[in-house]
PDB file of N, CA and C in Angstrom:
ATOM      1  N   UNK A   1      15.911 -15.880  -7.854  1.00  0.00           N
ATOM      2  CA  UNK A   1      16.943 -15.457  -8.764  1.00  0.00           C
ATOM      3  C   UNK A   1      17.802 -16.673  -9.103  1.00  0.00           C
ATOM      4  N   UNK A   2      17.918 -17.332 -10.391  1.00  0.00           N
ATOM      5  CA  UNK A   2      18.849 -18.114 -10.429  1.00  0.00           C
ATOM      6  C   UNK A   2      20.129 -17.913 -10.598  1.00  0.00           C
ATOM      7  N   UNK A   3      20.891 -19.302  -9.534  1.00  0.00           N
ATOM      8  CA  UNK A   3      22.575 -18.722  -9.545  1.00  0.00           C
ATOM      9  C   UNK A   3      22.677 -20.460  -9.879  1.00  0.00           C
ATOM     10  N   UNK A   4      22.206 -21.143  -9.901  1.00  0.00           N
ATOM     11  CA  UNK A   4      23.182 -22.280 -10.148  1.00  0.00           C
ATOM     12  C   UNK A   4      23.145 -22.585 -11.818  1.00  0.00           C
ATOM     13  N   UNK A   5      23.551 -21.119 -12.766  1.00  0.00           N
ATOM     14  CA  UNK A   5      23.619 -21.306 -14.121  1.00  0.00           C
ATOM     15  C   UNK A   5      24.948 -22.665 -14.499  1.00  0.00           C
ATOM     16  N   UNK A   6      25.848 -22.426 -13.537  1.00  0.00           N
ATOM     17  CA  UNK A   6      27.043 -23.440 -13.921  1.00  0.00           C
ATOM     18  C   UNK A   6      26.803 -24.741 -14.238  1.00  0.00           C
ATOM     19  N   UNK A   7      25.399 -25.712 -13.997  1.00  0.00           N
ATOM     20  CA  UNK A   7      25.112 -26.761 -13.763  1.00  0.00           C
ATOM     21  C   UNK A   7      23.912 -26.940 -15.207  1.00  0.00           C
ATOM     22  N   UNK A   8      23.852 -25.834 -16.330  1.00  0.00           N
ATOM     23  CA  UNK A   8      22.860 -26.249 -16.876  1.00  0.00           C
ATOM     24  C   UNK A   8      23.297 -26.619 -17.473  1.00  0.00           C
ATOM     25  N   UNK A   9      22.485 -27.741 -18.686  1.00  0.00           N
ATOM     26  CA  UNK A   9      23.096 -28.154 -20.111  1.00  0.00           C
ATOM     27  C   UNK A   9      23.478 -27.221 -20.837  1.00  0.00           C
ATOM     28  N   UNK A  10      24.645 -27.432 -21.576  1.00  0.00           N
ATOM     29  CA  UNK A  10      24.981 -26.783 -22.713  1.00  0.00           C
ATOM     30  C   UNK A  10      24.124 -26.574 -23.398  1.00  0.00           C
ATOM     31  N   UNK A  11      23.546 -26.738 -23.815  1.00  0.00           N
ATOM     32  CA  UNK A  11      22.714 -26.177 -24.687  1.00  0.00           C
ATOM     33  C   UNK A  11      21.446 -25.557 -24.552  1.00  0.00           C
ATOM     34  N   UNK A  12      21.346 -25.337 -22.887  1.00  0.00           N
ATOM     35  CA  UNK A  12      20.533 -24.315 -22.694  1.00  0.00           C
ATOM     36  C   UNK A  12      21.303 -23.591 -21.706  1.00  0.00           C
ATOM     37  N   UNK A  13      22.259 -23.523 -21.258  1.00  0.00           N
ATOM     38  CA  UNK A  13      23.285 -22.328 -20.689  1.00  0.00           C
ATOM     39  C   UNK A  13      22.892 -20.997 -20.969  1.00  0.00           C
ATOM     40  N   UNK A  14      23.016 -20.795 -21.880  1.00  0.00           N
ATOM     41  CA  UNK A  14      23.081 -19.510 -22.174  1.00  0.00           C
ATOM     42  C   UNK A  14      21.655 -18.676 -22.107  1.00  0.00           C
ATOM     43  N   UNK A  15      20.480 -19.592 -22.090  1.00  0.00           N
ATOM     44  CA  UNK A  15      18.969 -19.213 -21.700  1.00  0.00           C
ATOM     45  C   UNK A  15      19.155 -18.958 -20.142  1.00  0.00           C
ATOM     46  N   UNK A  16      19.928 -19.664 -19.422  1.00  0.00           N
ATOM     47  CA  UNK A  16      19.637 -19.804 -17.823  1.00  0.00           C
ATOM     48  C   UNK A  16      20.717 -18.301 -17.770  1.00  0.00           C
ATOM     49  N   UNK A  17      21.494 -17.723 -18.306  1.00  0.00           N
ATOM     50  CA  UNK A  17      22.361 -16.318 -18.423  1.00  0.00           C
ATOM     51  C   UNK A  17      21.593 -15.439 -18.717  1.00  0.00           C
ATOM     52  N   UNK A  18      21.214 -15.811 -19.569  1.00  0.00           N
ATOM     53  CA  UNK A  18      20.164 -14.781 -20.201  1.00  0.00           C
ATOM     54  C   UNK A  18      18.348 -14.338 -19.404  1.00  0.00           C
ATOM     55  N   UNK A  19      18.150 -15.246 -18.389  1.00  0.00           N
ATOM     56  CA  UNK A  19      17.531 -14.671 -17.737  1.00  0.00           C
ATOM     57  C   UNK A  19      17.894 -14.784 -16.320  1.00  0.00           C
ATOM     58  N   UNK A  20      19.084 -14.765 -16.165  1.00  0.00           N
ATOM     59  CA  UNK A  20      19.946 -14.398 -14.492  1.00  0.00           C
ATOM     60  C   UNK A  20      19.987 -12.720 -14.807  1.00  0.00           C
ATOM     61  N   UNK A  21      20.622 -12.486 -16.309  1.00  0.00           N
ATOM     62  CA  UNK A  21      20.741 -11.103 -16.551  1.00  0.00           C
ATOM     63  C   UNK A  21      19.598 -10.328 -16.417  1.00  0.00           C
ATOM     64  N   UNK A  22      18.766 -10.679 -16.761  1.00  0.00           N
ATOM     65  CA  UNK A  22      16.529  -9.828 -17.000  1.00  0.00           C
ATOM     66  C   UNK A  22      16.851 -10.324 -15.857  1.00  0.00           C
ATOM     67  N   UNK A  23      16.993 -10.834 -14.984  1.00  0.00           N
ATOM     68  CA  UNK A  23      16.108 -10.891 -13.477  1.00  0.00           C
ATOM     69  C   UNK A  23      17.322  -9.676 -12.826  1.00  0.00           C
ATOM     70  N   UNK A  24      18.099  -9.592 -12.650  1.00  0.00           N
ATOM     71  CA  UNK A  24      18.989  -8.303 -12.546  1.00  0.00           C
ATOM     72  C   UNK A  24      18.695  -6.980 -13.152  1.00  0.00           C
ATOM     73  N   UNK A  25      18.314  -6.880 -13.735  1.00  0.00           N
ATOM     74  CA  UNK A  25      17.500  -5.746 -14.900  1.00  0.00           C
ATOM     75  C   UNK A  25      16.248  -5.239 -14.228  1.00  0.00           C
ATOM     76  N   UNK A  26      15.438  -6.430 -13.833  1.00  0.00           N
ATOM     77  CA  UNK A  26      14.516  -6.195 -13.284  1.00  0.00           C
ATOM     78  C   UNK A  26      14.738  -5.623 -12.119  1.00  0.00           C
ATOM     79  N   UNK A  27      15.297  -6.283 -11.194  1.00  0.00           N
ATOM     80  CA  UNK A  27      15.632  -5.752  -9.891  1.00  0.00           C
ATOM     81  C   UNK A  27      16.251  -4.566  -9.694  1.00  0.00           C
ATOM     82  N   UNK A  28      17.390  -3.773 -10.917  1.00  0.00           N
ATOM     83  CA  UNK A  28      17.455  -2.548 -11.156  1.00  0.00           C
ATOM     84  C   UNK A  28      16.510  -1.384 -11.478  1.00  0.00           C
ATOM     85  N   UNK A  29      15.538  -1.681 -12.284  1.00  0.00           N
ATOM     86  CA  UNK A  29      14.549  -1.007 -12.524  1.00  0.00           C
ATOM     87  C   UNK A  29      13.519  -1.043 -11.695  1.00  0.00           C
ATOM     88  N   UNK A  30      13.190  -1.763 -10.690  1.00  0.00           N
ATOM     89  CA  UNK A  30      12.106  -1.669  -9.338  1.00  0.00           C
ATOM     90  C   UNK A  30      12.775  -0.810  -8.450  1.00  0.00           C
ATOM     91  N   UNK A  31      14.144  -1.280  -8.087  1.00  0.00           N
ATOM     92  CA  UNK A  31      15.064  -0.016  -7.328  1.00  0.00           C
ATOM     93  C   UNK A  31      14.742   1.338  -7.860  1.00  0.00           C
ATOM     94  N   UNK A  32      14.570   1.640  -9.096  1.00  0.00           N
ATOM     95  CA  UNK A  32      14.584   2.976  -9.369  1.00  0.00           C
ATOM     96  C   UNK A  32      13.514   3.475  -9.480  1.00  0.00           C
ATOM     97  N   UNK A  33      12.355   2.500  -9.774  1.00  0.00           N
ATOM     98  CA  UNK A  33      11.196   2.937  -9.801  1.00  0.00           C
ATOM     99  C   UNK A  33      10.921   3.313  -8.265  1.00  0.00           C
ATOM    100  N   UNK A  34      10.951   2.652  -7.032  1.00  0.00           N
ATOM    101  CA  UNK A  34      11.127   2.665  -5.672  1.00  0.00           C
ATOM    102  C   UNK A  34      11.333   4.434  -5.685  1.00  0.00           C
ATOM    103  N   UNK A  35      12.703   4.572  -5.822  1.00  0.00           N
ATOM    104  CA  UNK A  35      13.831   5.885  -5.504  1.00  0.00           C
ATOM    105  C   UNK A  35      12.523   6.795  -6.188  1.00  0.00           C
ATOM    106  N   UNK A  36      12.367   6.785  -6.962  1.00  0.00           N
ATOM    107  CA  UNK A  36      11.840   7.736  -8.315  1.00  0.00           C
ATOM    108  C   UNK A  36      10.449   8.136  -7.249  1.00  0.00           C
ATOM    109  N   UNK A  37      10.158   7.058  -6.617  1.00  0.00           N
ATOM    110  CA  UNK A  37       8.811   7.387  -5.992  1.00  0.00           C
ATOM    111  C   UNK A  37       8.238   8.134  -4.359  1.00  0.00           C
ATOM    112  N   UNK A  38       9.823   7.906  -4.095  1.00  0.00           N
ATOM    113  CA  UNK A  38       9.974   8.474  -2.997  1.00  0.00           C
ATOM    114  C   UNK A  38       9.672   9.840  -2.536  1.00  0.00           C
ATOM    115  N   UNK A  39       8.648  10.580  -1.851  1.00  0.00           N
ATOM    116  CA  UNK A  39       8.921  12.215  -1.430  1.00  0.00           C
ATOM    117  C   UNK A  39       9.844  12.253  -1.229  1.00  0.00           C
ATOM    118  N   UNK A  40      10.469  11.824  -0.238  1.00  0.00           N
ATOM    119  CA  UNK A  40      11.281  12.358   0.541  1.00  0.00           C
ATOM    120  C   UNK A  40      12.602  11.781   1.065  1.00  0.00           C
ATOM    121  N   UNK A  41      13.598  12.067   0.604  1.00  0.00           N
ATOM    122  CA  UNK A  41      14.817  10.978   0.750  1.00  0.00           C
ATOM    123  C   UNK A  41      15.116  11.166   1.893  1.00  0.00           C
ATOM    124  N   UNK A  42      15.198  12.363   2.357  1.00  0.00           N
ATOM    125  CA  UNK A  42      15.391  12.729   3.568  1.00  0.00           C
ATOM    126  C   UNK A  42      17.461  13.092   3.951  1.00  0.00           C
ATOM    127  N   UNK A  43      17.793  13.207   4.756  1.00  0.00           N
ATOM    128  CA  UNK A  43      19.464  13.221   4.251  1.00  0.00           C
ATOM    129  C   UNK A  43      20.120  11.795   4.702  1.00  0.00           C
ATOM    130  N   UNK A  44      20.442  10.752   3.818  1.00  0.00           N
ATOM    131  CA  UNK A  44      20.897   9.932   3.930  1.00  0.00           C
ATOM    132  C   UNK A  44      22.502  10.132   4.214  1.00  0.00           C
ATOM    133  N   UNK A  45      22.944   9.022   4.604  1.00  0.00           N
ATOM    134  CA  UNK A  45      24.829   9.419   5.199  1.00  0.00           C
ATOM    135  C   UNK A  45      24.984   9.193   4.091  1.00  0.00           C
ATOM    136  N   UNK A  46      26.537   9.742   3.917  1.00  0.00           N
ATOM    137  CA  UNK A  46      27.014   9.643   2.805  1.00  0.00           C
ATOM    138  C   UNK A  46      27.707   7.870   2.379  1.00  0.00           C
ATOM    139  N   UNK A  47      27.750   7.223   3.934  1.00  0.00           N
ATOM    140  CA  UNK A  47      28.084   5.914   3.334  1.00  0.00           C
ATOM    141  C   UNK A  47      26.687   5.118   2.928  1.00  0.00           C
ATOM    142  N   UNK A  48      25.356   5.414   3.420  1.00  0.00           N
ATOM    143  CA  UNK A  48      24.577   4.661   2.930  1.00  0.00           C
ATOM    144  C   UNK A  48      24.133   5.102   1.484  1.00  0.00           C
ATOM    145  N   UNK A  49      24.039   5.999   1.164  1.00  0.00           N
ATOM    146  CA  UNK A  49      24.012   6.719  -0.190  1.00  0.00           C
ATOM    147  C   UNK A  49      25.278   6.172  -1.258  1.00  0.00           C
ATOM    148  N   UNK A  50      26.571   5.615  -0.779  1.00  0.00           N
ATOM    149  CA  UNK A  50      27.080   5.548  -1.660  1.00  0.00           C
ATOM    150  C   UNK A  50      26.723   3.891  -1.761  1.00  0.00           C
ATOM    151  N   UNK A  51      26.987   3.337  -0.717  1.00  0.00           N
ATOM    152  CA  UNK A  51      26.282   1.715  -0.605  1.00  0.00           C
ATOM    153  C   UNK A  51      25.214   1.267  -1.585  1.00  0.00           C
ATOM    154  N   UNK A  52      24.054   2.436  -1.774  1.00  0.00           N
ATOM    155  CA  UNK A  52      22.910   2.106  -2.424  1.00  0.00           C
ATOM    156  C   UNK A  52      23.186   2.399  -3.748  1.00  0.00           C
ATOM    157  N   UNK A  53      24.275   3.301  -4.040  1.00  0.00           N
ATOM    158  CA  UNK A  53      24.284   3.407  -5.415  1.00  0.00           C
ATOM    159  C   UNK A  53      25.362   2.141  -6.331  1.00  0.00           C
ATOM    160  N   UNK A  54      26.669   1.835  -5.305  1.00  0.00           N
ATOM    161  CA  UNK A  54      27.412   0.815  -5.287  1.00  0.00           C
ATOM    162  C   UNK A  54      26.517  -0.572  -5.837  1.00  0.00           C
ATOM    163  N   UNK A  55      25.606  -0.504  -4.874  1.00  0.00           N
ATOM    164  CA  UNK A  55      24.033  -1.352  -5.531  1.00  0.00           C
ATOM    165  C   UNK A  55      23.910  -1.447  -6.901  1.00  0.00           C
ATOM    166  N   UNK A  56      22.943  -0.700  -7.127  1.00  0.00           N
ATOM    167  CA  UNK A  56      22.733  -0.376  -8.302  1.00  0.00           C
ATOM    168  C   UNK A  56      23.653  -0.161  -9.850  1.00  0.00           C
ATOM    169  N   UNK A  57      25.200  -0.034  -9.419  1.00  0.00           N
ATOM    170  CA  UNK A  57      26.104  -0.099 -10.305  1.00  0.00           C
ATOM    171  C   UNK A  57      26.881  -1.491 -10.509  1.00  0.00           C
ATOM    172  N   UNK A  58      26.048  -2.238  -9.342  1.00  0.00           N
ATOM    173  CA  UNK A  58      26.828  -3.823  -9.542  1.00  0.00           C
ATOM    174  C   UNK A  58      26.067  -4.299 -10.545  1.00  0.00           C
ATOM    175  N   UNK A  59      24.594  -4.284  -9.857  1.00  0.00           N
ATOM    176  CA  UNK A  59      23.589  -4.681 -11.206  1.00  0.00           C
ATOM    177  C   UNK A  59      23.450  -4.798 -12.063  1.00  0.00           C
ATOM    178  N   UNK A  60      23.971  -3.314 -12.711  1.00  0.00           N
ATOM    179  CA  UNK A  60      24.440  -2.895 -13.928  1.00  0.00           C
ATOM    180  C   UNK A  60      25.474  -4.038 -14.572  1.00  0.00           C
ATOM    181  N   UNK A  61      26.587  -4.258 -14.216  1.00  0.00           N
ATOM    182  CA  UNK A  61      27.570  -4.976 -14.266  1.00  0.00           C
ATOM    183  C   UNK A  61      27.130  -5.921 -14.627  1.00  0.00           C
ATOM    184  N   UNK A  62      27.090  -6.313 -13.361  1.00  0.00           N
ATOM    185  CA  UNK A  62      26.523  -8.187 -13.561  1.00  0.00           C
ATOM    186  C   UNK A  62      25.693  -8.501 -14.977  1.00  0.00           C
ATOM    187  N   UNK A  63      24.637  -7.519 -15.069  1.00  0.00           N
ATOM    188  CA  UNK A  63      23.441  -7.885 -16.057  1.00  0.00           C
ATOM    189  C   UNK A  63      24.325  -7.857 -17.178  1.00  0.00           C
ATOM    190  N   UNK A  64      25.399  -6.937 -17.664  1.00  0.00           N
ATOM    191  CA  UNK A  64      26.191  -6.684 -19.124  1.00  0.00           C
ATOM    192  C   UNK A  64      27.082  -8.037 -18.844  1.00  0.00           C
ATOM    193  N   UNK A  65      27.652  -8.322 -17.789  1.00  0.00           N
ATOM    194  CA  UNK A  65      28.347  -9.423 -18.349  1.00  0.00           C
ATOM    195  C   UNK A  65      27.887 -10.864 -18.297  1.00  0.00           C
ATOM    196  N   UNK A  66      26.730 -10.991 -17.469  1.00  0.00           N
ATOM    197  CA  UNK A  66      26.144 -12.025 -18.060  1.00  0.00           C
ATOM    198  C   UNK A  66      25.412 -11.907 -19.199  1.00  0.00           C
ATOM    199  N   UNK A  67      24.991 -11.102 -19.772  1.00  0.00           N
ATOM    200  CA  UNK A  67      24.349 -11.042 -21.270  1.00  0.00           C
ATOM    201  C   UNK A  67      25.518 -11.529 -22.595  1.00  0.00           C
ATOM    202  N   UNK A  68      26.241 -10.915 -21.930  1.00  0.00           N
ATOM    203  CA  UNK A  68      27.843 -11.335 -22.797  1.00  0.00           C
ATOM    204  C   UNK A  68      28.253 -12.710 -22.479  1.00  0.00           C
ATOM    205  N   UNK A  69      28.171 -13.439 -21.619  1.00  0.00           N
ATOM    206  CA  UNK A  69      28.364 -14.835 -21.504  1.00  0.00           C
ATOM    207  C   UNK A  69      27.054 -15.666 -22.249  1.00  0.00           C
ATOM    208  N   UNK A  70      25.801 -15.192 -21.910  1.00  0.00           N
ATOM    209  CA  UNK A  70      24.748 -16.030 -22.636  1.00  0.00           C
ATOM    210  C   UNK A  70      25.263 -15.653 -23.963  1.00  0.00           C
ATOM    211  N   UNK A  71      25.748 -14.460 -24.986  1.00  0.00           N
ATOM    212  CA  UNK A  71      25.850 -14.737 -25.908  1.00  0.00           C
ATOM    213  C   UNK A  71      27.079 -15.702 -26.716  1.00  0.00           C
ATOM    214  N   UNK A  72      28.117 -15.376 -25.687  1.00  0.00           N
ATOM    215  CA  UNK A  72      29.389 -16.279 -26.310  1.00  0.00           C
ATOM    216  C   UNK A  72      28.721 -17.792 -25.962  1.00  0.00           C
ATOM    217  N   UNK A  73      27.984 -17.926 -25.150  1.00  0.00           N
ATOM    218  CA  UNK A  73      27.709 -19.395 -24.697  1.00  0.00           C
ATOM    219  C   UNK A  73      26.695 -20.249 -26.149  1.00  0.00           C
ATOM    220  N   UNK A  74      25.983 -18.813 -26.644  1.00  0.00           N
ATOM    221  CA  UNK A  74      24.918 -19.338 -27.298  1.00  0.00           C
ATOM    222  C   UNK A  74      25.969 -19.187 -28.916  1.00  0.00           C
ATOM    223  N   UNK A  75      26.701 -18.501 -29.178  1.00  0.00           N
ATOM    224  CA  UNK A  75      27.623 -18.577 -30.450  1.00  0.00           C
ATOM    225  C   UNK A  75      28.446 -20.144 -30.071  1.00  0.00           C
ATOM    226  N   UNK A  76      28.797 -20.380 -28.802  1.00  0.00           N
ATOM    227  CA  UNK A  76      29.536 -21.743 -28.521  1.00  0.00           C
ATOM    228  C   UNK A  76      28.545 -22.852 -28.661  1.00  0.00           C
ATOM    229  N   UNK A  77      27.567 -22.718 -28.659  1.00  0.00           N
ATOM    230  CA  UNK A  77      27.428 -24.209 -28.657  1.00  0.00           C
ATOM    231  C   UNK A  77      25.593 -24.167 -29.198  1.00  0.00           C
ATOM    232  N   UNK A  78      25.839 -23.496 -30.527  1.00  0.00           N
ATOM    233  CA  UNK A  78      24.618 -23.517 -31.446  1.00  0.00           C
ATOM    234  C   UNK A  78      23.577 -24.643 -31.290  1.00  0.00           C
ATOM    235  N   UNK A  79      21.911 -24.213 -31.446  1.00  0.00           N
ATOM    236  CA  UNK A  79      21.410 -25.235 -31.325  1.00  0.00           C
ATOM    237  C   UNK A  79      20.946 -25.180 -32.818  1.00  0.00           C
ATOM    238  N   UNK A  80      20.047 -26.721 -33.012  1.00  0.00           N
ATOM    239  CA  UNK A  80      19.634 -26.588 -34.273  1.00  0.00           C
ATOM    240  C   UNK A  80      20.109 -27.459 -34.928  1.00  0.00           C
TER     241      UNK A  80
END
């Protein structure tokens, strides 16, 4: 997963955001595919149940606001 986006060139910043975000996306959608596939959840506690969903709602997050930084990054500093 890349995290050292802070260190890329400008002018490809916003590519190295833009797939920090899809690799988050991804990792949301294997989680659910996972869950989705499960028989049997069985009764999870209510703190690990909320933990796992806490999960899954960071993901969310993260992926929208780095998509929103690759794009202000890529309106900042046009290539071409």
């Amino acid at each position: 997963m890349p995290t050292s986006s802070l260190h890329a060139p400008s002018d490809l910043r916003h590519l190295t955001l833009y797939e920090a975000a899809y690799v988050r996306q991804r990792a949301l959608l294997g989680m659910l595919g996972f869950l989705s596939n499960i028989p049997d959840h069985g009764t999870p506690s209510p703190e690990l149940l909320g933990g796992a969903f806490a999960c899954l709602e960071y993901l969310v997050e993260d992926a929208a606001r780095l998509y929103e930084a690759a794009q202000d990054e890529a309106k900042s500093h046009p290539t071409g």
